[in-house]
C-alpha atoms as a PDB file:
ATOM      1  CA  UNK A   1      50.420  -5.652  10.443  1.00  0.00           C
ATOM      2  CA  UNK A   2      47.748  -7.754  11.942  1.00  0.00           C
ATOM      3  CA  UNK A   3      44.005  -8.170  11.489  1.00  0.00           C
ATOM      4  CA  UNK A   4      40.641  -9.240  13.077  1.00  0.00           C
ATOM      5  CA  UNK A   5      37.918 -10.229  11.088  1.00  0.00           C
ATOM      6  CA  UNK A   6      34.281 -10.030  12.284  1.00  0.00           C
ATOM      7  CA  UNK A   7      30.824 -10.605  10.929  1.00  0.00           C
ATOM      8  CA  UNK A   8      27.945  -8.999  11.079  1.00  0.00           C
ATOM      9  CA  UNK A   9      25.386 -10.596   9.966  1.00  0.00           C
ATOM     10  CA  UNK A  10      21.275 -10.638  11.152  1.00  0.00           C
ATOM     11  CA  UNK A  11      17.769  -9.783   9.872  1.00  0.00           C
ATOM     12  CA  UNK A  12      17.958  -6.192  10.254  1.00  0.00           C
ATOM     13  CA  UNK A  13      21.224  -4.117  11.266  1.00  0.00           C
ATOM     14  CA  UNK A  14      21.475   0.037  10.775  1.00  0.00           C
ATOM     15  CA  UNK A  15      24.341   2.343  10.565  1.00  0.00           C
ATOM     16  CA  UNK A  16      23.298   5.757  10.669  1.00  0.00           C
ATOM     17  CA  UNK A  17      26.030   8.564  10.024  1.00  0.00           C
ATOM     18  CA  UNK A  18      23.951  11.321   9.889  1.00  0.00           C
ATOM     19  CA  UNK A  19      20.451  11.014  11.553  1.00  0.00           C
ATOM     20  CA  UNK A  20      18.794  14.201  13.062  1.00  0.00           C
ATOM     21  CA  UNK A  21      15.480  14.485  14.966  1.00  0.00           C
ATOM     22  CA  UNK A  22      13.012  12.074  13.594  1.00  0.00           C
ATOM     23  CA  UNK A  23      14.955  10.936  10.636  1.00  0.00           C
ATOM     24  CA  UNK A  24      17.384   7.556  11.278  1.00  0.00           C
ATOM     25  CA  UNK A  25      19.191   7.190   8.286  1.00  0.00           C
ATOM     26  CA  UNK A  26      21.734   3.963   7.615  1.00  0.00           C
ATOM     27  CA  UNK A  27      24.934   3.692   5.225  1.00  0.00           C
ATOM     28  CA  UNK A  28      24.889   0.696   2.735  1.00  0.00           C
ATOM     29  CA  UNK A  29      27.374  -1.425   4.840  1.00  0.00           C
ATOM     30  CA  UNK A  30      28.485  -0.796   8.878  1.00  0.00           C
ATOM     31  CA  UNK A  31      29.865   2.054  10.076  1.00  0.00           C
ATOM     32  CA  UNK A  32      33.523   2.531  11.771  1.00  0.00           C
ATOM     33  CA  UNK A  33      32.001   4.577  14.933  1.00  0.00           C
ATOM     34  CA  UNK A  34      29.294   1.800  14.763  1.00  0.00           C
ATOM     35  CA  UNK A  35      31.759  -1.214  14.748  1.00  0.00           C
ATOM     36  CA  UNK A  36      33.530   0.578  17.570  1.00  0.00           C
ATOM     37  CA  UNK A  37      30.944   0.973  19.900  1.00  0.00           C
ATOM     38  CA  UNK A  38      30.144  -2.639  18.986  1.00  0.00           C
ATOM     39  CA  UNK A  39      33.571  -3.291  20.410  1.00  0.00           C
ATOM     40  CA  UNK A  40      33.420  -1.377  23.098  1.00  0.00           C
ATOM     41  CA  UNK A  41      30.087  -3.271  24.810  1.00  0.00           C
ATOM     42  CA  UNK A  42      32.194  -6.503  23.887  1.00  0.00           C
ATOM     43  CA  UNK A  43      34.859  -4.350  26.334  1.00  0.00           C
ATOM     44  CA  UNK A  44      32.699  -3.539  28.561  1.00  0.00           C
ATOM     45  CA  UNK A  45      33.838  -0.037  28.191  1.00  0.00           C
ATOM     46  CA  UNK A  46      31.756   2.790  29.429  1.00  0.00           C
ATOM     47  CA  UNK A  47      30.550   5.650  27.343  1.00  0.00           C
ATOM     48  CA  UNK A  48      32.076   8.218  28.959  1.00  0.00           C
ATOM     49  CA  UNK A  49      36.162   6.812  28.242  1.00  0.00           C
ATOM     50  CA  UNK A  50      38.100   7.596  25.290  1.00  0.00           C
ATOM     51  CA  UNK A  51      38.115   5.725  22.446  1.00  0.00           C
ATOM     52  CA  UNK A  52      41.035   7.160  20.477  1.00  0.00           C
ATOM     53  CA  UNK A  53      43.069   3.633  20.609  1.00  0.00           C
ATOM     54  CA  UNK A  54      40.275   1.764  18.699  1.00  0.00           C
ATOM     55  CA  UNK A  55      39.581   4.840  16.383  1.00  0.00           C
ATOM     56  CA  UNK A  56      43.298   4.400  15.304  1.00  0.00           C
ATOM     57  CA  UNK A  57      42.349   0.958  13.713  1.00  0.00           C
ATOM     58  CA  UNK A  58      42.098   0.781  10.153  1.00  0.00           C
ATOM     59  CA  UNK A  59      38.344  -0.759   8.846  1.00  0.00           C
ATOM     60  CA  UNK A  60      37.527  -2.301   5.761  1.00  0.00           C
ATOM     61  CA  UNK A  61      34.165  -4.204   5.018  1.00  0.00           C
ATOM     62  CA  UNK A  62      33.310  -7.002   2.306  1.00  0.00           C
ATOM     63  CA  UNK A  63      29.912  -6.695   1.885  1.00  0.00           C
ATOM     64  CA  UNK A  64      28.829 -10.608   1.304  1.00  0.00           C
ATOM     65  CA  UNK A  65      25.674 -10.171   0.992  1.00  0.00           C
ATOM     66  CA  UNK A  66      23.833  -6.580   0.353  1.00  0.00           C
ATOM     67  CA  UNK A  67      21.146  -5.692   2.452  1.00  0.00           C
ATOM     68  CA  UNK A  68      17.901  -4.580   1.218  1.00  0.00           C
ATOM     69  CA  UNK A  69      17.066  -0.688   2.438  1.00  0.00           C
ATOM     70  CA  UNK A  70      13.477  -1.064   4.417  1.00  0.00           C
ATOM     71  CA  UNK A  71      11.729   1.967   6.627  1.00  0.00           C
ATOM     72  CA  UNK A  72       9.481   2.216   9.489  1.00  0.00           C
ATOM     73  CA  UNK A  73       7.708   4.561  11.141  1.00  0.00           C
ATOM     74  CA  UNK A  74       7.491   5.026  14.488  1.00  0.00           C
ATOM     75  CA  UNK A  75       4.345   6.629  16.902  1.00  0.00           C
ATOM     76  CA  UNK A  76       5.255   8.340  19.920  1.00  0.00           C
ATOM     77  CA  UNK A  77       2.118   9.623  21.715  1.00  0.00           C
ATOM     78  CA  UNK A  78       1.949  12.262  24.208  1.00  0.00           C
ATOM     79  CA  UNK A  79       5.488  14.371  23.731  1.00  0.00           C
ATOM     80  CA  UNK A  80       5.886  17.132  25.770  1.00  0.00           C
ATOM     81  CA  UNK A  81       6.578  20.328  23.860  1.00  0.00           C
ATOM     82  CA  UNK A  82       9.532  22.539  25.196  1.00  0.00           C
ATOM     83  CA  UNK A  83       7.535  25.604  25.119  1.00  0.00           C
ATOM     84  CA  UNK A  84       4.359  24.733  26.250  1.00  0.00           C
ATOM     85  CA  UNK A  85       2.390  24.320  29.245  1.00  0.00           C
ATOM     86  CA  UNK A  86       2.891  20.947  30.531  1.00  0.00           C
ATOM     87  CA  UNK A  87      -1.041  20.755  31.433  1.00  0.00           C
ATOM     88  CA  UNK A  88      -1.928  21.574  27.767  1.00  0.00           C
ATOM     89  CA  UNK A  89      -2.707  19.077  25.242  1.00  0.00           C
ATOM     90  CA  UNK A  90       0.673  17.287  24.138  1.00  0.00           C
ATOM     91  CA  UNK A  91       1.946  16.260  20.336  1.00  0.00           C
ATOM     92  CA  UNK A  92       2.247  12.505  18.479  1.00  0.00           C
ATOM     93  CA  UNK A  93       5.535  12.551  16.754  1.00  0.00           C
ATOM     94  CA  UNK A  94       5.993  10.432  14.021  1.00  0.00           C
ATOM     95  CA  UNK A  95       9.632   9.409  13.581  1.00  0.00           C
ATOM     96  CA  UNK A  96      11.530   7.434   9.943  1.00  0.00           C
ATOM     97  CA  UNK A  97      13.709   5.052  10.237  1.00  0.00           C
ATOM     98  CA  UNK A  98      15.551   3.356   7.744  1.00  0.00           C
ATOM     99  CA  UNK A  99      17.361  -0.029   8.287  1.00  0.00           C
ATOM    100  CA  UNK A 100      19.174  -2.930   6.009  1.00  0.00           C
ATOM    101  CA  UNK A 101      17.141  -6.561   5.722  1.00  0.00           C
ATOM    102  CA  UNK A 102      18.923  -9.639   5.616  1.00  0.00           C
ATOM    103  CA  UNK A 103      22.299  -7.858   4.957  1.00  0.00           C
ATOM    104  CA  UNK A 104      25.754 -10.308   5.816  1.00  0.00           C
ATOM    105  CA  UNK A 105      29.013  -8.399   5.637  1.00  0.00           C
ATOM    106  CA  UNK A 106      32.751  -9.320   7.357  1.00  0.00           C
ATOM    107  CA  UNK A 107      34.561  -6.445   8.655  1.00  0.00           C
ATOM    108  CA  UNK A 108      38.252  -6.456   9.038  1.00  0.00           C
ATOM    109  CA  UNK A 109      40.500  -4.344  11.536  1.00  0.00           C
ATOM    110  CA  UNK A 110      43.854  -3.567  11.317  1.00  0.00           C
ATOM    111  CA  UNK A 111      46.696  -2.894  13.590  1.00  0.00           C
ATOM    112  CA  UNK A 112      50.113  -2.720  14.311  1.00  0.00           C
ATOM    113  CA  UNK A 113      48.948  -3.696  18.014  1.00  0.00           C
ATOM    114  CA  UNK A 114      48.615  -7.670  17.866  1.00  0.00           C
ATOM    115  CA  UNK A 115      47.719  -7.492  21.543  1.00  0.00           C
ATOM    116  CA  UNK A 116      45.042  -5.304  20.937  1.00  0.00           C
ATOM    117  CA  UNK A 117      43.326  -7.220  18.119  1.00  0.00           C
ATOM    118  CA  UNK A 118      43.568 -10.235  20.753  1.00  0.00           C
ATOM    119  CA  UNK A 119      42.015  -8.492  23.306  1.00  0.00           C
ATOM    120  CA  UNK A 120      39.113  -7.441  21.113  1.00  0.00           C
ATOM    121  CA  UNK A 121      38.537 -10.799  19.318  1.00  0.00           C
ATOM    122  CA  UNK A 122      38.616 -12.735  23.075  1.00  0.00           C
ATOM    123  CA  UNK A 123      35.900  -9.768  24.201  1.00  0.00           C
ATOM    124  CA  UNK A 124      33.413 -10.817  21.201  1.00  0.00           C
ATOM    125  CA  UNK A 125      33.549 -14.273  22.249  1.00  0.00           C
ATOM    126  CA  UNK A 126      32.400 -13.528  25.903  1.00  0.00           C
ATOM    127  CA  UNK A 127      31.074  -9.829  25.732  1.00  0.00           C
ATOM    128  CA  UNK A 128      30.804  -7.535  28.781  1.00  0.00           C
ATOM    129  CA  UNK A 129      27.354  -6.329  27.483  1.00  0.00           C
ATOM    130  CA  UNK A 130      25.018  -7.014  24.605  1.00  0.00           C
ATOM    131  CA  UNK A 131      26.097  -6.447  21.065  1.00  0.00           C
ATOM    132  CA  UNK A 132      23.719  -5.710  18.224  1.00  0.00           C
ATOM    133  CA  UNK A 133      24.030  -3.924  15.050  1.00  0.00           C
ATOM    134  CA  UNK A 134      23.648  -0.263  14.865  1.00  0.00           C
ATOM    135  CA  UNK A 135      20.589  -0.489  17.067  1.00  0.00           C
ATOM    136  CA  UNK A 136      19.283  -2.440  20.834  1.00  0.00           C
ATOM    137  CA  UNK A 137      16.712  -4.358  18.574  1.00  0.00           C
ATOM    138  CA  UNK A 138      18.438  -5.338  15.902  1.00  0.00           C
ATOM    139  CA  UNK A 139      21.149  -8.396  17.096  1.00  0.00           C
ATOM    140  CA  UNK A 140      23.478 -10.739  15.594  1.00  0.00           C
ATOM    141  CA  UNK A 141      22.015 -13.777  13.530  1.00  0.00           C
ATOM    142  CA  UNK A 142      25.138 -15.599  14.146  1.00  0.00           C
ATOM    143  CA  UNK A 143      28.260 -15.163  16.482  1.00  0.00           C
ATOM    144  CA  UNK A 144      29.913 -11.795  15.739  1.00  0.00           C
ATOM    145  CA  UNK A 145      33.431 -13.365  16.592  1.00  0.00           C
ATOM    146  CA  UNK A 146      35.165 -15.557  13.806  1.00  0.00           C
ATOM    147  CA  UNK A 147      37.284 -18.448  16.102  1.00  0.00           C
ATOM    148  CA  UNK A 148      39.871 -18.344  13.162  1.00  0.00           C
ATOM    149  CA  UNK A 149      39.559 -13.935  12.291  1.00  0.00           C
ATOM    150  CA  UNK A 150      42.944 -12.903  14.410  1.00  0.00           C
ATOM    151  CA  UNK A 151      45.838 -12.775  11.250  1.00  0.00           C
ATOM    152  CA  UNK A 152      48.783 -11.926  13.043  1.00  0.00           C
ATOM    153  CA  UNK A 153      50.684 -11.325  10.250  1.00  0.00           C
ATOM    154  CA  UNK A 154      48.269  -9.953   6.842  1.00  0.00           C
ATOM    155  CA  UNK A 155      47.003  -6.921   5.406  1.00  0.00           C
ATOM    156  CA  UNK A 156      43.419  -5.641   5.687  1.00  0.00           C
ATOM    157  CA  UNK A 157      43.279  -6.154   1.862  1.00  0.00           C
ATOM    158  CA  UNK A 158      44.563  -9.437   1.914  1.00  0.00           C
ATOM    159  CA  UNK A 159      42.534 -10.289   4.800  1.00  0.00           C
ATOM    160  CA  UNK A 160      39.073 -10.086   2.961  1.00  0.00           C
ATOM    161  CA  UNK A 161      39.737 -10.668  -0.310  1.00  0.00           C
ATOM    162  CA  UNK A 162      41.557 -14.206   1.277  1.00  0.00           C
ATOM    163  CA  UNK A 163      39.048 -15.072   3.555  1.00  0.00           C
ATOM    164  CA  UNK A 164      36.474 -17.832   2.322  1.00  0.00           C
ATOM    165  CA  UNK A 165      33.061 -17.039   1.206  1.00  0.00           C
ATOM    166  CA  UNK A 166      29.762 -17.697   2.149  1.00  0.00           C
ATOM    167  CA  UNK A 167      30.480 -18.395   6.045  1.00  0.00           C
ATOM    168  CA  UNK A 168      28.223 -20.374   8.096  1.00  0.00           C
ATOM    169  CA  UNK A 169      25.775 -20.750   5.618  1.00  0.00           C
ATOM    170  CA  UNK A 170      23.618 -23.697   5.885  1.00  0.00           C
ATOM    171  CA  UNK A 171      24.172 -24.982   2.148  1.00  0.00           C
ATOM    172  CA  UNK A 172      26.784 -22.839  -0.340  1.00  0.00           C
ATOM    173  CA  UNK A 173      24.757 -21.545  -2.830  1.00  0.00           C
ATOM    174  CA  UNK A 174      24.414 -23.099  -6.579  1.00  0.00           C
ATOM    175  CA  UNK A 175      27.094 -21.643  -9.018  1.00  0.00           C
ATOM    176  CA  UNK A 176      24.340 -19.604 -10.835  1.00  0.00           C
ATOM    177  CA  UNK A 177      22.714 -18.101  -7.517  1.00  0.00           C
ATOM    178  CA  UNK A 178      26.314 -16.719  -6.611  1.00  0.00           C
ATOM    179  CA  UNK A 179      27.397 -12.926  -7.422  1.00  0.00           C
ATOM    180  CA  UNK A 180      30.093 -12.798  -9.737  1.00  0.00           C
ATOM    181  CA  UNK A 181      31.827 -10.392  -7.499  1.00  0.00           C
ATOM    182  CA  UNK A 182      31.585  -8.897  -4.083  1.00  0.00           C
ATOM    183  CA  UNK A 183      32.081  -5.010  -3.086  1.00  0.00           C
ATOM    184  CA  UNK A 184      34.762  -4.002  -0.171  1.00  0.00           C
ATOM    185  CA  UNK A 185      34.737  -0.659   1.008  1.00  0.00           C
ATOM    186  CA  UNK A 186      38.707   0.100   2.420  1.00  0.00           C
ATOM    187  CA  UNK A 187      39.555   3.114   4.434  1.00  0.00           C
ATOM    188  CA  UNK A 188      42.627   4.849   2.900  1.00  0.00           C
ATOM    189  CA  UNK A 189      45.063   7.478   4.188  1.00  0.00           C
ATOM    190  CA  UNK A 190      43.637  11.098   4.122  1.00  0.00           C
ATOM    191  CA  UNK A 191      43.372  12.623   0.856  1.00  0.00           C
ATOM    192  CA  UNK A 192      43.731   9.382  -0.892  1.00  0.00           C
ATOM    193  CA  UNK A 193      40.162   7.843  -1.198  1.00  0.00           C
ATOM    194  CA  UNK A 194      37.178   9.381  -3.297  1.00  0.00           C
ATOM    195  CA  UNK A 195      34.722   8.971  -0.754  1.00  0.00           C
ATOM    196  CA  UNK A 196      33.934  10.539   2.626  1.00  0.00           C
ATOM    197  CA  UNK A 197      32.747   9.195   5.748  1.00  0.00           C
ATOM    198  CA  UNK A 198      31.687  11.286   8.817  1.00  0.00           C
ATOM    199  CA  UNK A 199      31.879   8.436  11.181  1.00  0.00           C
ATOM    200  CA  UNK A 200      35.500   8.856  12.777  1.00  0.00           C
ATOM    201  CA  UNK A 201      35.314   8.863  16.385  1.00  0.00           C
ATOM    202  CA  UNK A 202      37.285  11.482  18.680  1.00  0.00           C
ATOM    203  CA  UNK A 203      37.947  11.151  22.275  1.00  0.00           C
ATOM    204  CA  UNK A 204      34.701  10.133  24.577  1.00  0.00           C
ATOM    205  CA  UNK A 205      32.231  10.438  20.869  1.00  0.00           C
ATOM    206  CA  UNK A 206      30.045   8.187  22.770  1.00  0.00           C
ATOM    207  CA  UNK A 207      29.436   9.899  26.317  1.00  0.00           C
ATOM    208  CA  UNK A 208      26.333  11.158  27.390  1.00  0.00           C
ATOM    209  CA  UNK A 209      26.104  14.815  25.834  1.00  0.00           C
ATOM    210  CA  UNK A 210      24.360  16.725  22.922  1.00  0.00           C
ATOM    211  CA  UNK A 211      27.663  16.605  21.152  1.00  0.00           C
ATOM    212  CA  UNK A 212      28.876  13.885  19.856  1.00  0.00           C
ATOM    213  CA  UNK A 213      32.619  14.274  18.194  1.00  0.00           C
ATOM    214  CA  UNK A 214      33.046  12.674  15.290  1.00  0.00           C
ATOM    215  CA  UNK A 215      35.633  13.679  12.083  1.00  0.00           C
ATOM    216  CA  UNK A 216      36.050  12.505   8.491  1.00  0.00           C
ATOM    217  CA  UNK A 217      37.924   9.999   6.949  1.00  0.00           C
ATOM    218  CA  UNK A 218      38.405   8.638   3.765  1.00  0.00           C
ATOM    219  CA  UNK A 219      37.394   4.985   1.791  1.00  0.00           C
ATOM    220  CA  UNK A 220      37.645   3.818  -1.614  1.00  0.00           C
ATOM    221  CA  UNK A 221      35.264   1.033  -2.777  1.00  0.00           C
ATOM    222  CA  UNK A 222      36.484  -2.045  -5.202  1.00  0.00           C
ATOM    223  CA  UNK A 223      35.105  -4.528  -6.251  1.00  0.00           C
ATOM    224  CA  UNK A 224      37.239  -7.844  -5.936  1.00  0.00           C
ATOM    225  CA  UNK A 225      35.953 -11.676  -8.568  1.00  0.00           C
ATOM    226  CA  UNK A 226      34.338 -14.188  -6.650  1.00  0.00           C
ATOM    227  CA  UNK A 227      35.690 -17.607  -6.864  1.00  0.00           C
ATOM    228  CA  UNK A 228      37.640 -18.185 -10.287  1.00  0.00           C
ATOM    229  CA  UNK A 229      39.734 -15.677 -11.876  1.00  0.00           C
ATOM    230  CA  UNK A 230      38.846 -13.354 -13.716  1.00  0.00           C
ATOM    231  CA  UNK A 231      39.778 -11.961 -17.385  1.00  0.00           C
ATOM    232  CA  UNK A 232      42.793 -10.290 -15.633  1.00  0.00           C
ATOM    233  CA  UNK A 233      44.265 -12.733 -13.643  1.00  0.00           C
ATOM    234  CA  UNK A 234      43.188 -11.778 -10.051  1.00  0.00           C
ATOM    235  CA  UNK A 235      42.758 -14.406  -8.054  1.00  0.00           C
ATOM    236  CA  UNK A 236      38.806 -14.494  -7.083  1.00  0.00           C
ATOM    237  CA  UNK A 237      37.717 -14.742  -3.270  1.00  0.00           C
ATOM    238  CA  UNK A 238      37.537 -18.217  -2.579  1.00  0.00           C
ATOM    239  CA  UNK A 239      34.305 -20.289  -2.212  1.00  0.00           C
ATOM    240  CA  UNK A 240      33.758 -22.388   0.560  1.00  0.00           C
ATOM    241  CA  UNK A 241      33.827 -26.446   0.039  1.00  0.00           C
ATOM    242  CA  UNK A 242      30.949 -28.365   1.311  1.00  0.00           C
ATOM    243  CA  UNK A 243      31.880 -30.051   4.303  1.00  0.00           C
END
């Protein structure tokens, strides 16, 4: 198998699964139909094609840094209503929505399709379109594309419990400002994980229509020692040097 790594990191990022009307929700760390459409503006590929080759890759996410749940609200004046008059006086619709501050996390893809994973991680590096996370305002902090994220030969396990933490930071952080252990959320064959997502994308789940086709699939979150051993043995995720 091979893998891409990617980061999203920035000062505000969403990843709603199951907003309706004038609540916006977002999940704790990004979700797949969210990293997907992330890779399809890198693409360039319109909302109206399939995306059932990139559904097919296998997502996991090591959450590096949890991001801090914050809500707005948001005023629209003068909204027409349906069954009105359209001379009559209109409504103000007050809309929620909830976003993650100052979250950092590095999301890994799988595949048995090297080619693919090339094609993607090239596309982040020179995008088609603009990418931002889970929402037009809310963009990258840093360069989504890692220049060394393309494994050709590793496991999406591997992958992110291997790869070196922090990345990009400006200074690593003291010993005693560092978690003791970071959280990755790995999507497992069906039936096998204990939790379930609704963000699996079928066919064109992106096109321009009320319905949207998305499916389940399952994850399983564990929680993986930073740096050092720990009591059992596990090798921790390693810390980045100073350079």
């Amino acid at each position: 198998m091979a893998v891409l790594l990617l980061r999203l990191a920035g000062p505000m990022q969403s990843w709603g699964t199951q907003s309706r009307f004038t609540i916006r929700d977002t999940g704790m760390e990004p979700s797949k139909s969210g990293v997907i459409g992330l890779i399809c503006a890198a693409l360039g590929r319109p909302r109206s094609e399939p995306v059932d080759d990139l559904a097919k890759l296998k997502m996991g996410v090591r959450v590096d840094k949890e991001g801090k749940m914050q809500v707005d609200f948001h005023t629209a004046l003068d909204v027409a209503k349906a069954s009105e008059d359209k001379k009559k006086e209109r409504d103000t619709v007050v809309s929620t929505r909830y976003y993650l501050a100052d979250a950092d996390f590095l999301v890994g893809l799988e595949s048995d399709d090297f080619n693919l994973l090339e094609k993607i991680h090239n596309a982040l590096a020179n995008p088609h379109w603009t990418l931002y996370l889970g929402r037009k305002s809310f963009v990258p902090s840093v360069p989504v594309q890692i220049p060394d994220g393309l494994k050709e030969k590793d496991s999406l396990e591997s992958a992110l419990k291997c790869y070196s933490w922090p990345r990009l930071f400006a200074k690593v952080p003291k010993e005693n400002e560092r978690p003791k252990e970071l959280r990755l959320v790995l999507e497992t064959p069906f039936g096998e994980g204990n939790e379930v997502r609704c963000d699996q994308p079928v066919g064109a789940a992106f096109g321009y229509s009320l319905k949207h086709n998305f499916t389940t699939r399952y994850v399983k979150t564990i929680f993986h020692p930073l740096g050092k051993k720990d009591e059992k043995g596990n090798d921790g995720i390693p810390i980045r040097q100073e350079e």
